[in-house]
PDB file of N, CA and C in Angstrom:
ATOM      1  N   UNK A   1     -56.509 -93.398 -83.748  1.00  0.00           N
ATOM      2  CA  UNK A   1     -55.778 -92.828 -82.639  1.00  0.00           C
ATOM      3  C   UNK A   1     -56.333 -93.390 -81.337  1.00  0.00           C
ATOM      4  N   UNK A   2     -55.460 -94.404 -80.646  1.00  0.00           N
ATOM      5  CA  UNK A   2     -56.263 -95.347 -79.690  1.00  0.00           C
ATOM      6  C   UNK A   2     -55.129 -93.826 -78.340  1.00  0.00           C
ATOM      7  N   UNK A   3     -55.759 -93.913 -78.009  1.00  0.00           N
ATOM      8  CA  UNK A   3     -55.137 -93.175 -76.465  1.00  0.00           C
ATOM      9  C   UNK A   3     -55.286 -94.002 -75.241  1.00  0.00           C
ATOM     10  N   UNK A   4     -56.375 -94.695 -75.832  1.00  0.00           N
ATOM     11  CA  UNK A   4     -56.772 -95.028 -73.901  1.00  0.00           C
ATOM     12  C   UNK A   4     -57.964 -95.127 -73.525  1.00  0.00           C
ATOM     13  N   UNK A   5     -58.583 -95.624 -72.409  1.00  0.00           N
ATOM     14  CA  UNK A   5     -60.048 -95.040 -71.396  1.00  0.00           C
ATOM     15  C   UNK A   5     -59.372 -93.840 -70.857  1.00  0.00           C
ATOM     16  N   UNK A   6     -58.354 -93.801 -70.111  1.00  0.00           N
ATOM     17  CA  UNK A   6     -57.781 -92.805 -69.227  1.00  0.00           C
ATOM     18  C   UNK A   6     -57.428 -91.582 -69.910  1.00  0.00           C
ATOM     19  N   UNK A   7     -57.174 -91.455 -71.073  1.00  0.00           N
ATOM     20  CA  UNK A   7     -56.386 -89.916 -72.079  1.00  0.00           C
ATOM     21  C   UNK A   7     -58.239 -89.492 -72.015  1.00  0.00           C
ATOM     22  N   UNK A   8     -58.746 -90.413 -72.621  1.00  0.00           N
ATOM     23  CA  UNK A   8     -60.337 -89.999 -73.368  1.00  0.00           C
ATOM     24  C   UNK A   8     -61.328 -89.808 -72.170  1.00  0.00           C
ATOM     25  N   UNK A   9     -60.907 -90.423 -70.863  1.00  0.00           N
ATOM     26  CA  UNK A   9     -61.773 -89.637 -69.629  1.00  0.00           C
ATOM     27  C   UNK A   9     -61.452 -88.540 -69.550  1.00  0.00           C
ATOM     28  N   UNK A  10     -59.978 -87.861 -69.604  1.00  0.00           N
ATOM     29  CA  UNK A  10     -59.493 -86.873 -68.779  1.00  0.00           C
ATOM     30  C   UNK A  10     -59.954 -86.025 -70.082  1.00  0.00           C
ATOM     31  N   UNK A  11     -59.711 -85.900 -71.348  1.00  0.00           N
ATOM     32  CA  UNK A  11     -60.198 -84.923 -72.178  1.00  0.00           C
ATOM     33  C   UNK A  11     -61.918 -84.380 -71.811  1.00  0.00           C
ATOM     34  N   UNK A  12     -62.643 -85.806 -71.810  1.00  0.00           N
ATOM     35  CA  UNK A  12     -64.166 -85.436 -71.387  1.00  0.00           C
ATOM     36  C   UNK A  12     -64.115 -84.595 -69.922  1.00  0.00           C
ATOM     37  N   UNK A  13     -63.393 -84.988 -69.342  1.00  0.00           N
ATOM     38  CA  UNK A  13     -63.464 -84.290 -67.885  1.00  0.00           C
ATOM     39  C   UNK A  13     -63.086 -82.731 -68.312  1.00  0.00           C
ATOM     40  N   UNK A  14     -62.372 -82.050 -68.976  1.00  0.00           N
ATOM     41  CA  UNK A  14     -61.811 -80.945 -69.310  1.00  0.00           C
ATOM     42  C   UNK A  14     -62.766 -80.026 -69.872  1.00  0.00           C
ATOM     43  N   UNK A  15     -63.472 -80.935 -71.026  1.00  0.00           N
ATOM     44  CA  UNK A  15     -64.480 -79.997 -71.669  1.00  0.00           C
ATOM     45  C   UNK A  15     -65.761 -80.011 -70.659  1.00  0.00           C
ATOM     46  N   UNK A  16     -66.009 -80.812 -69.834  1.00  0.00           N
ATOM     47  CA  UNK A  16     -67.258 -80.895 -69.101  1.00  0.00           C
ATOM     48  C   UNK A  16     -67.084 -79.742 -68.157  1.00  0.00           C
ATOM     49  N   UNK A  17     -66.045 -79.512 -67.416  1.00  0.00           N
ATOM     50  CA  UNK A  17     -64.908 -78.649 -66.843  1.00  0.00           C
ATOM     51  C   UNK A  17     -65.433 -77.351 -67.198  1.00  0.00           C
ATOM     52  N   UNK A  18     -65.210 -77.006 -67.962  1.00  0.00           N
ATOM     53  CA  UNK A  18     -65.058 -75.390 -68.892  1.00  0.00           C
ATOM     54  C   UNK A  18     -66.013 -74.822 -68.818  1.00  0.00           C
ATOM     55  N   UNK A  19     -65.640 -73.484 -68.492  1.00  0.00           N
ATOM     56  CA  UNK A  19     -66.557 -72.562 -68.564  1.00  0.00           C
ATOM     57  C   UNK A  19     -66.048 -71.588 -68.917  1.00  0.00           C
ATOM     58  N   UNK A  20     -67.361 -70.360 -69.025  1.00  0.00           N
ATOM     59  CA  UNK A  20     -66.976 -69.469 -70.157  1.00  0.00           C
ATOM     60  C   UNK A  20     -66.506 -68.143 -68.568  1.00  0.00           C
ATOM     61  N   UNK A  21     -65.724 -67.435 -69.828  1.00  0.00           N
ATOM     62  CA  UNK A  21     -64.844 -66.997 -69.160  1.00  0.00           C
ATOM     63  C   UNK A  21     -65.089 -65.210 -70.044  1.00  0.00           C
ATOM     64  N   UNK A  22     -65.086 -64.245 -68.757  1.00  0.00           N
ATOM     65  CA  UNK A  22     -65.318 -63.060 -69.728  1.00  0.00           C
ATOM     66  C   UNK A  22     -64.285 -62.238 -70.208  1.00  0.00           C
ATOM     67  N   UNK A  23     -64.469 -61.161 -71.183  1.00  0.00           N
ATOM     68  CA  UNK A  23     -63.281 -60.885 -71.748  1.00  0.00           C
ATOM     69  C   UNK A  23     -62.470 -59.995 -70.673  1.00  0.00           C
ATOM     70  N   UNK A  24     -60.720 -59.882 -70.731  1.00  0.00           N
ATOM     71  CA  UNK A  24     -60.462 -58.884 -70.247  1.00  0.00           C
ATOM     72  C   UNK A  24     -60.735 -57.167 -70.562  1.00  0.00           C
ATOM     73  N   UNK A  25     -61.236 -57.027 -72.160  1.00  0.00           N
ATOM     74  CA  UNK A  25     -61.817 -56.046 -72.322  1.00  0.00           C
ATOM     75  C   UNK A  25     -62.798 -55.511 -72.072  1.00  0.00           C
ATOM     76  N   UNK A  26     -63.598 -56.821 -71.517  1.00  0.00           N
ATOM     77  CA  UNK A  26     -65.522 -56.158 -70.935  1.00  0.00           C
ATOM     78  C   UNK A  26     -65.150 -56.044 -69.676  1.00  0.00           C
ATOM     79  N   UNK A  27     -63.976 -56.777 -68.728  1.00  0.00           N
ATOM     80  CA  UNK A  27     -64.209 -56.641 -67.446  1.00  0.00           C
ATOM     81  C   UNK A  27     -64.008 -55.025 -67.264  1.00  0.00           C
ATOM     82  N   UNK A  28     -63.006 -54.119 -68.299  1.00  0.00           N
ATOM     83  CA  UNK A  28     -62.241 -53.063 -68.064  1.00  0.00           C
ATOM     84  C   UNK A  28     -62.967 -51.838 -68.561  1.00  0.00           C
ATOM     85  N   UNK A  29     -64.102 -52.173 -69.019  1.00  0.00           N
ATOM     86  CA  UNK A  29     -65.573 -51.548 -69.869  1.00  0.00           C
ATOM     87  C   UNK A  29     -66.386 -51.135 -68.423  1.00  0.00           C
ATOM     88  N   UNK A  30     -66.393 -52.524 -67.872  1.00  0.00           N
ATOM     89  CA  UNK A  30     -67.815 -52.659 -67.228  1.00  0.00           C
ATOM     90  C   UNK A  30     -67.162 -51.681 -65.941  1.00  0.00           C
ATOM     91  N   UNK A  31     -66.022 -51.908 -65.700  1.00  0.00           N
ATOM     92  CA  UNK A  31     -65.376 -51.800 -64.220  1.00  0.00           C
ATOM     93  C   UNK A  31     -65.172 -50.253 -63.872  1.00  0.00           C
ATOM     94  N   UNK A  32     -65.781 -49.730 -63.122  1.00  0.00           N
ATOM     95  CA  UNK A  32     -65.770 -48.503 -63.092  1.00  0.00           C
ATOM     96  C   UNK A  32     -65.629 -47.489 -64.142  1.00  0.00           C
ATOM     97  N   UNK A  33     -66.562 -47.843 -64.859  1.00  0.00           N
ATOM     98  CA  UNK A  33     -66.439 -46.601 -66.363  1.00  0.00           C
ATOM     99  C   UNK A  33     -65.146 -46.586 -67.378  1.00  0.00           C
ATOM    100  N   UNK A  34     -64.843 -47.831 -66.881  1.00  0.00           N
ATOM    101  CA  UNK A  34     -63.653 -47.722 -67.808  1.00  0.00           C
ATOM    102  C   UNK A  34     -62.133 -47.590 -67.554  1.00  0.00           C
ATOM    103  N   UNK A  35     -62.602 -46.925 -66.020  1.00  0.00           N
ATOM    104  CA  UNK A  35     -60.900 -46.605 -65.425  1.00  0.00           C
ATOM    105  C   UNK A  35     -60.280 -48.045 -64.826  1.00  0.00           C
ATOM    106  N   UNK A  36     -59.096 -48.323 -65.254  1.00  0.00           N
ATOM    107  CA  UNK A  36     -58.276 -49.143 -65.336  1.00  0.00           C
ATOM    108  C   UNK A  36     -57.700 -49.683 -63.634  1.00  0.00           C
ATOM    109  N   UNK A  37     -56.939 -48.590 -63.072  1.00  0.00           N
ATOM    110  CA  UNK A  37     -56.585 -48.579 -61.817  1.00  0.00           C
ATOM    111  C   UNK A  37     -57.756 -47.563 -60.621  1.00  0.00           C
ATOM    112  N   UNK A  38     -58.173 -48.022 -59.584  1.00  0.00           N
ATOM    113  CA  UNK A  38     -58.416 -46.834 -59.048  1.00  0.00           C
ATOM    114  C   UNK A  38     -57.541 -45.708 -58.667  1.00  0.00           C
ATOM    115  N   UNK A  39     -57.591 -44.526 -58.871  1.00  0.00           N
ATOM    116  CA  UNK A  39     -56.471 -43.621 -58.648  1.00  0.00           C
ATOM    117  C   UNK A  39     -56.010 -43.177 -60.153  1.00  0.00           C
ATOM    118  N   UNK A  40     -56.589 -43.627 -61.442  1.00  0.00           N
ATOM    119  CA  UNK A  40     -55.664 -43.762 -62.614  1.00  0.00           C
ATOM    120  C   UNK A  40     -56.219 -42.121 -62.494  1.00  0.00           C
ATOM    121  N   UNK A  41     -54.691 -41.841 -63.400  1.00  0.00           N
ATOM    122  CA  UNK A  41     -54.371 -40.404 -64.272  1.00  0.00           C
ATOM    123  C   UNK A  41     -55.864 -39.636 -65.178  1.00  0.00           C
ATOM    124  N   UNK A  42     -56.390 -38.774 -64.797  1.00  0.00           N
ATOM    125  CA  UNK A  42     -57.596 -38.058 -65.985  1.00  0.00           C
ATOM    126  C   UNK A  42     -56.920 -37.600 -66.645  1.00  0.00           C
ATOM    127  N   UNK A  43     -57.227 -38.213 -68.049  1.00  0.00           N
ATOM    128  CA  UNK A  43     -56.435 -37.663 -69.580  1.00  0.00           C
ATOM    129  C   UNK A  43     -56.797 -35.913 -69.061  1.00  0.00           C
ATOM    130  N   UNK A  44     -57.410 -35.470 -68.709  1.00  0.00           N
ATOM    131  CA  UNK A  44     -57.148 -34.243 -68.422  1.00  0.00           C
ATOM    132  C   UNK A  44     -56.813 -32.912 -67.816  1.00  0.00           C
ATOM    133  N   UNK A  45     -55.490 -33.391 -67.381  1.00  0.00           N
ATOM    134  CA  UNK A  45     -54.905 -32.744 -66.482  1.00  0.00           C
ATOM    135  C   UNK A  45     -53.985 -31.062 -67.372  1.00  0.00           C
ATOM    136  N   UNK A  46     -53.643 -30.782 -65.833  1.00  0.00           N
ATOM    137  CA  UNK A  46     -53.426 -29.602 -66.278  1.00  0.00           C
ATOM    138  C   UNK A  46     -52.291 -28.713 -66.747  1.00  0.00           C
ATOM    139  N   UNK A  47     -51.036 -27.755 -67.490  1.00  0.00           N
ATOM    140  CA  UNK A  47     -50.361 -28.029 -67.955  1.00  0.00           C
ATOM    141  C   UNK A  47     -49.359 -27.616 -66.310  1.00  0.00           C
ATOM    142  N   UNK A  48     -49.733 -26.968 -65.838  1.00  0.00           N
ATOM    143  CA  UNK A  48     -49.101 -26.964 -64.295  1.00  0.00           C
ATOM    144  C   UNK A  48     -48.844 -28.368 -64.184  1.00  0.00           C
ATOM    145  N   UNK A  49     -49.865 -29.060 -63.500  1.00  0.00           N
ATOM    146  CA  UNK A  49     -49.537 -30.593 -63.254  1.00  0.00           C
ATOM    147  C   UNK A  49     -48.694 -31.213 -64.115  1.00  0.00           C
ATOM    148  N   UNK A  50     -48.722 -31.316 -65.437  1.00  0.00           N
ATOM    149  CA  UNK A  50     -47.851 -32.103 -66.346  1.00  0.00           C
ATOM    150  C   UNK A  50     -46.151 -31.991 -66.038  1.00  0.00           C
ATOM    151  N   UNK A  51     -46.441 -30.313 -65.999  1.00  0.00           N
ATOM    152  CA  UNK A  51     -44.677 -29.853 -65.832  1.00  0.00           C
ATOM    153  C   UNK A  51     -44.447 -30.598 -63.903  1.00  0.00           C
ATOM    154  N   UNK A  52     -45.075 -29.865 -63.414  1.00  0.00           N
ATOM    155  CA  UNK A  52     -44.850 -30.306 -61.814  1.00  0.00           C
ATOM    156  C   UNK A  52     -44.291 -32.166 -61.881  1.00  0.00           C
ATOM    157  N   UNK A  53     -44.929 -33.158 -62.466  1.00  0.00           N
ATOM    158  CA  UNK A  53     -45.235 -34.391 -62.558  1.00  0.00           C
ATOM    159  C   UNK A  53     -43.360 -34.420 -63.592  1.00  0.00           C
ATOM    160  N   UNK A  54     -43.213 -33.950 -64.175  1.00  0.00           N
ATOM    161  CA  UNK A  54     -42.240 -34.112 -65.365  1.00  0.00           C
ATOM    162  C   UNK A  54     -40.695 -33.833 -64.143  1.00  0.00           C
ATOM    163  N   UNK A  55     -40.836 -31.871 -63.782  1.00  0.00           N
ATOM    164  CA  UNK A  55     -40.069 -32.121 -62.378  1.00  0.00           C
ATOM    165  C   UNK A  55     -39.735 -33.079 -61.471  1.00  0.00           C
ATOM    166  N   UNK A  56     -41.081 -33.440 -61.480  1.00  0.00           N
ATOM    167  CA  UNK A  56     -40.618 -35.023 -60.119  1.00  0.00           C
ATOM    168  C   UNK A  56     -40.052 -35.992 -60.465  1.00  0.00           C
ATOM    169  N   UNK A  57     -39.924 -36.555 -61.677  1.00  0.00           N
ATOM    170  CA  UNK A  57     -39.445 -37.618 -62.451  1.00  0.00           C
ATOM    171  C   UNK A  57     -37.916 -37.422 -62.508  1.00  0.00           C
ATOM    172  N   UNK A  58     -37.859 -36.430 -63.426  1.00  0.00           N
ATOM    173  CA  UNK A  58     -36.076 -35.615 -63.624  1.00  0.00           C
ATOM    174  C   UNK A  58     -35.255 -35.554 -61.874  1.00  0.00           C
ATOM    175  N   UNK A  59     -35.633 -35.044 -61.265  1.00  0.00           N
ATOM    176  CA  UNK A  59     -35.294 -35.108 -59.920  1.00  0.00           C
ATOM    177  C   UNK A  59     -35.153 -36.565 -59.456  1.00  0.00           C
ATOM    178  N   UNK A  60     -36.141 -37.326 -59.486  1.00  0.00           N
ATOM    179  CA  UNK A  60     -35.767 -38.920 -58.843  1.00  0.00           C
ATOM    180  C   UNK A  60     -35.160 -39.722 -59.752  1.00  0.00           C
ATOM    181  N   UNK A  61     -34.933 -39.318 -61.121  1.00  0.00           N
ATOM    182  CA  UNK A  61     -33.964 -39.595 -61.505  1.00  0.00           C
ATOM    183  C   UNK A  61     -32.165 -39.481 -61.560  1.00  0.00           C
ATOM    184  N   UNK A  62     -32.539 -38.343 -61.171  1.00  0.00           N
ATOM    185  CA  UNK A  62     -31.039 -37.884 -60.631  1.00  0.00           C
ATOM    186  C   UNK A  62     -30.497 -38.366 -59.687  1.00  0.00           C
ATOM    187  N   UNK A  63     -31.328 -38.107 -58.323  1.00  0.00           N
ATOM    188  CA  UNK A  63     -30.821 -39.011 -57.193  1.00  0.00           C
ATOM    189  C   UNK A  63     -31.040 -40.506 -57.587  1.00  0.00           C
ATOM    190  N   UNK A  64     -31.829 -41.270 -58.324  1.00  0.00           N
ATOM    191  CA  UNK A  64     -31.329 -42.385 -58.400  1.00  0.00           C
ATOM    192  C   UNK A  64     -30.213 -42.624 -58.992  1.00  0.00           C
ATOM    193  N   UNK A  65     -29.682 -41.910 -60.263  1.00  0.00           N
ATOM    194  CA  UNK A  65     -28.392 -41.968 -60.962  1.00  0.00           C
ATOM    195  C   UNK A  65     -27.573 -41.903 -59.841  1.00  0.00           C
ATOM    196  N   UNK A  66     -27.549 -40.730 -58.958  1.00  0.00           N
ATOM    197  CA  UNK A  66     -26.285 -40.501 -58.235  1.00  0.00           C
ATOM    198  C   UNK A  66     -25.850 -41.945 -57.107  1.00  0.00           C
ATOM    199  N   UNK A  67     -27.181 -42.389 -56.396  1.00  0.00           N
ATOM    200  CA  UNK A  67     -26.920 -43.106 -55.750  1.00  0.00           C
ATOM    201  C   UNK A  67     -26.636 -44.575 -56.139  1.00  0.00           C
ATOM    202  N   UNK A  68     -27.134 -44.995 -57.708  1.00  0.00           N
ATOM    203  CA  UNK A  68     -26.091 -45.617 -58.427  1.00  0.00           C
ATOM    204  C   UNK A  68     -24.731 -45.627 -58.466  1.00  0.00           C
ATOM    205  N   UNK A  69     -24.543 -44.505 -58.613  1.00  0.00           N
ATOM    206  CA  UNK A  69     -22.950 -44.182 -59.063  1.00  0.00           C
ATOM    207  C   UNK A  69     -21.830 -43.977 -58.441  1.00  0.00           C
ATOM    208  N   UNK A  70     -22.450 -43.872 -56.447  1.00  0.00           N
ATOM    209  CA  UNK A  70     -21.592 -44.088 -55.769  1.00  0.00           C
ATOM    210  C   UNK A  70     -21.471 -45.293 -55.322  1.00  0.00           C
ATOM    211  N   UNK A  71     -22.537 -46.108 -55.461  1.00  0.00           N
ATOM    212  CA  UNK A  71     -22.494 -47.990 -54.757  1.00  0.00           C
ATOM    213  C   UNK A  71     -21.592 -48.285 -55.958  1.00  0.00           C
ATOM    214  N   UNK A  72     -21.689 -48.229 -57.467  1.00  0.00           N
ATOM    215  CA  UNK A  72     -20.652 -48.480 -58.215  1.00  0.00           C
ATOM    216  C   UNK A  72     -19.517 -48.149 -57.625  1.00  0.00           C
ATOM    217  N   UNK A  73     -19.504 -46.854 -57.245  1.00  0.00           N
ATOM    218  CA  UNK A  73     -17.961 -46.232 -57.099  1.00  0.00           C
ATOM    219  C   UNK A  73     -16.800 -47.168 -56.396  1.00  0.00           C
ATOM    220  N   UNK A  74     -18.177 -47.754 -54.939  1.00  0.00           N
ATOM    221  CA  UNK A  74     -17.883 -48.197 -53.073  1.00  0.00           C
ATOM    222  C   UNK A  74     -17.012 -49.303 -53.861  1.00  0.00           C
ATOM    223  N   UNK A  75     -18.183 -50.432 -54.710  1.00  0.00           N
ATOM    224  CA  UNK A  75     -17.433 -51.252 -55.361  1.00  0.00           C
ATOM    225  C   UNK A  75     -16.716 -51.614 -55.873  1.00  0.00           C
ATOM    226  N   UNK A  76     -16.527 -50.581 -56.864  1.00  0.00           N
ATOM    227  CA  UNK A  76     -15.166 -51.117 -57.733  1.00  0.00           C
ATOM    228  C   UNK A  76     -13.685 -50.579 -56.722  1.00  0.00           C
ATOM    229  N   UNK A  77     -14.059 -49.604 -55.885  1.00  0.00           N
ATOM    230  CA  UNK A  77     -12.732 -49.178 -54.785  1.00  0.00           C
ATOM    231  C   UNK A  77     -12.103 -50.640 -54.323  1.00  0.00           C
ATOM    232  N   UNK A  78     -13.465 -50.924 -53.703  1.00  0.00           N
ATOM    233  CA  UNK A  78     -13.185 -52.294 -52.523  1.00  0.00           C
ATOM    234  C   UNK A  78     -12.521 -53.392 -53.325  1.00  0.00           C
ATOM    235  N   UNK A  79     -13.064 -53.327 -55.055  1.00  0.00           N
ATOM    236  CA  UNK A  79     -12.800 -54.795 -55.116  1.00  0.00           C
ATOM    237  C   UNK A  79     -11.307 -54.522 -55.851  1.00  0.00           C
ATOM    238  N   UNK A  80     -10.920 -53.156 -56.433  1.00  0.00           N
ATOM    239  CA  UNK A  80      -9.626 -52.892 -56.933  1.00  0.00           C
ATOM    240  C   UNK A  80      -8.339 -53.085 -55.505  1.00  0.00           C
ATOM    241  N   UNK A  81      -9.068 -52.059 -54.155  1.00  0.00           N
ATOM    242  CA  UNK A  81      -8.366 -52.509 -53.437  1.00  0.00           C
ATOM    243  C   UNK A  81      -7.732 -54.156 -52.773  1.00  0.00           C
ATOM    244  N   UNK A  82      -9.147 -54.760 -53.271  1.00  0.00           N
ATOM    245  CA  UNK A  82      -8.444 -56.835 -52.425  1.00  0.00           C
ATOM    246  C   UNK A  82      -7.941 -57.258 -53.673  1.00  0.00           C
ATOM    247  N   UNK A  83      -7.497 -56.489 -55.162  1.00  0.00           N
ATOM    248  CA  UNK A  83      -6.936 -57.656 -55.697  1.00  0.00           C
ATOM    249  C   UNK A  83      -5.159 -56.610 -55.657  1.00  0.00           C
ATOM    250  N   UNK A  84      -5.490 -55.477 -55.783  1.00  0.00           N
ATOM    251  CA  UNK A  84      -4.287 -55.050 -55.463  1.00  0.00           C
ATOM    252  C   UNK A  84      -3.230 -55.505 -53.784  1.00  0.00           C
ATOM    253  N   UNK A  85      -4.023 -55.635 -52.612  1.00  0.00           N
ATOM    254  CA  UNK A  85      -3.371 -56.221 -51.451  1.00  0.00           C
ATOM    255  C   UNK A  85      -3.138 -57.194 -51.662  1.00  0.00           C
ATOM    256  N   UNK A  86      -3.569 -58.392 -52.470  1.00  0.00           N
ATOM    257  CA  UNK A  86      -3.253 -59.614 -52.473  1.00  0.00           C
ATOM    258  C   UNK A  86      -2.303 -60.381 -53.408  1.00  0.00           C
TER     259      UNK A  86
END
């Protein structure tokens, strides 16, 4: 397998290159005890909080549905109305 001077520099250059690299699992070990995000969720929260947290979700879901459903609505008006005028 003839490649070259130039294939067989650039491979030596690559491995000379390299370095070691740590895991993403030790960085997430080492990194503040383990917590992932600062701010992350404590597995032990409370059942108040869970429901409160569950409320907030259902709710911004709704208004996001709704405000979906009228930009659909705006749209299909506008675009039924320019093929019907035309």
């Amino acid at each position: 397998m003839g490649f070259g001077g130039s294939a067989a520099a650039m491979v030596a250059s690559i491995k000379n290159n390299k370095r070691n690299r740590p895991s993403a699992f030790k960085k997430l070990k080492e990194h503040n005890n383990g917590a992932y995000k600062k701010g992350s969720i404590d597995k032990k929260a409370s059942p108040e909080l869970l429901q409160e947290i569950r409320k907030k979700t259902i709710r911004e879901n709704k208004t996001r549905l709704i405000k979906n459903l009228i930009l659909l609505s705006i749209i299909f008006t506008v675009s039924f109305l320019i093929i019907w005028f035309s």
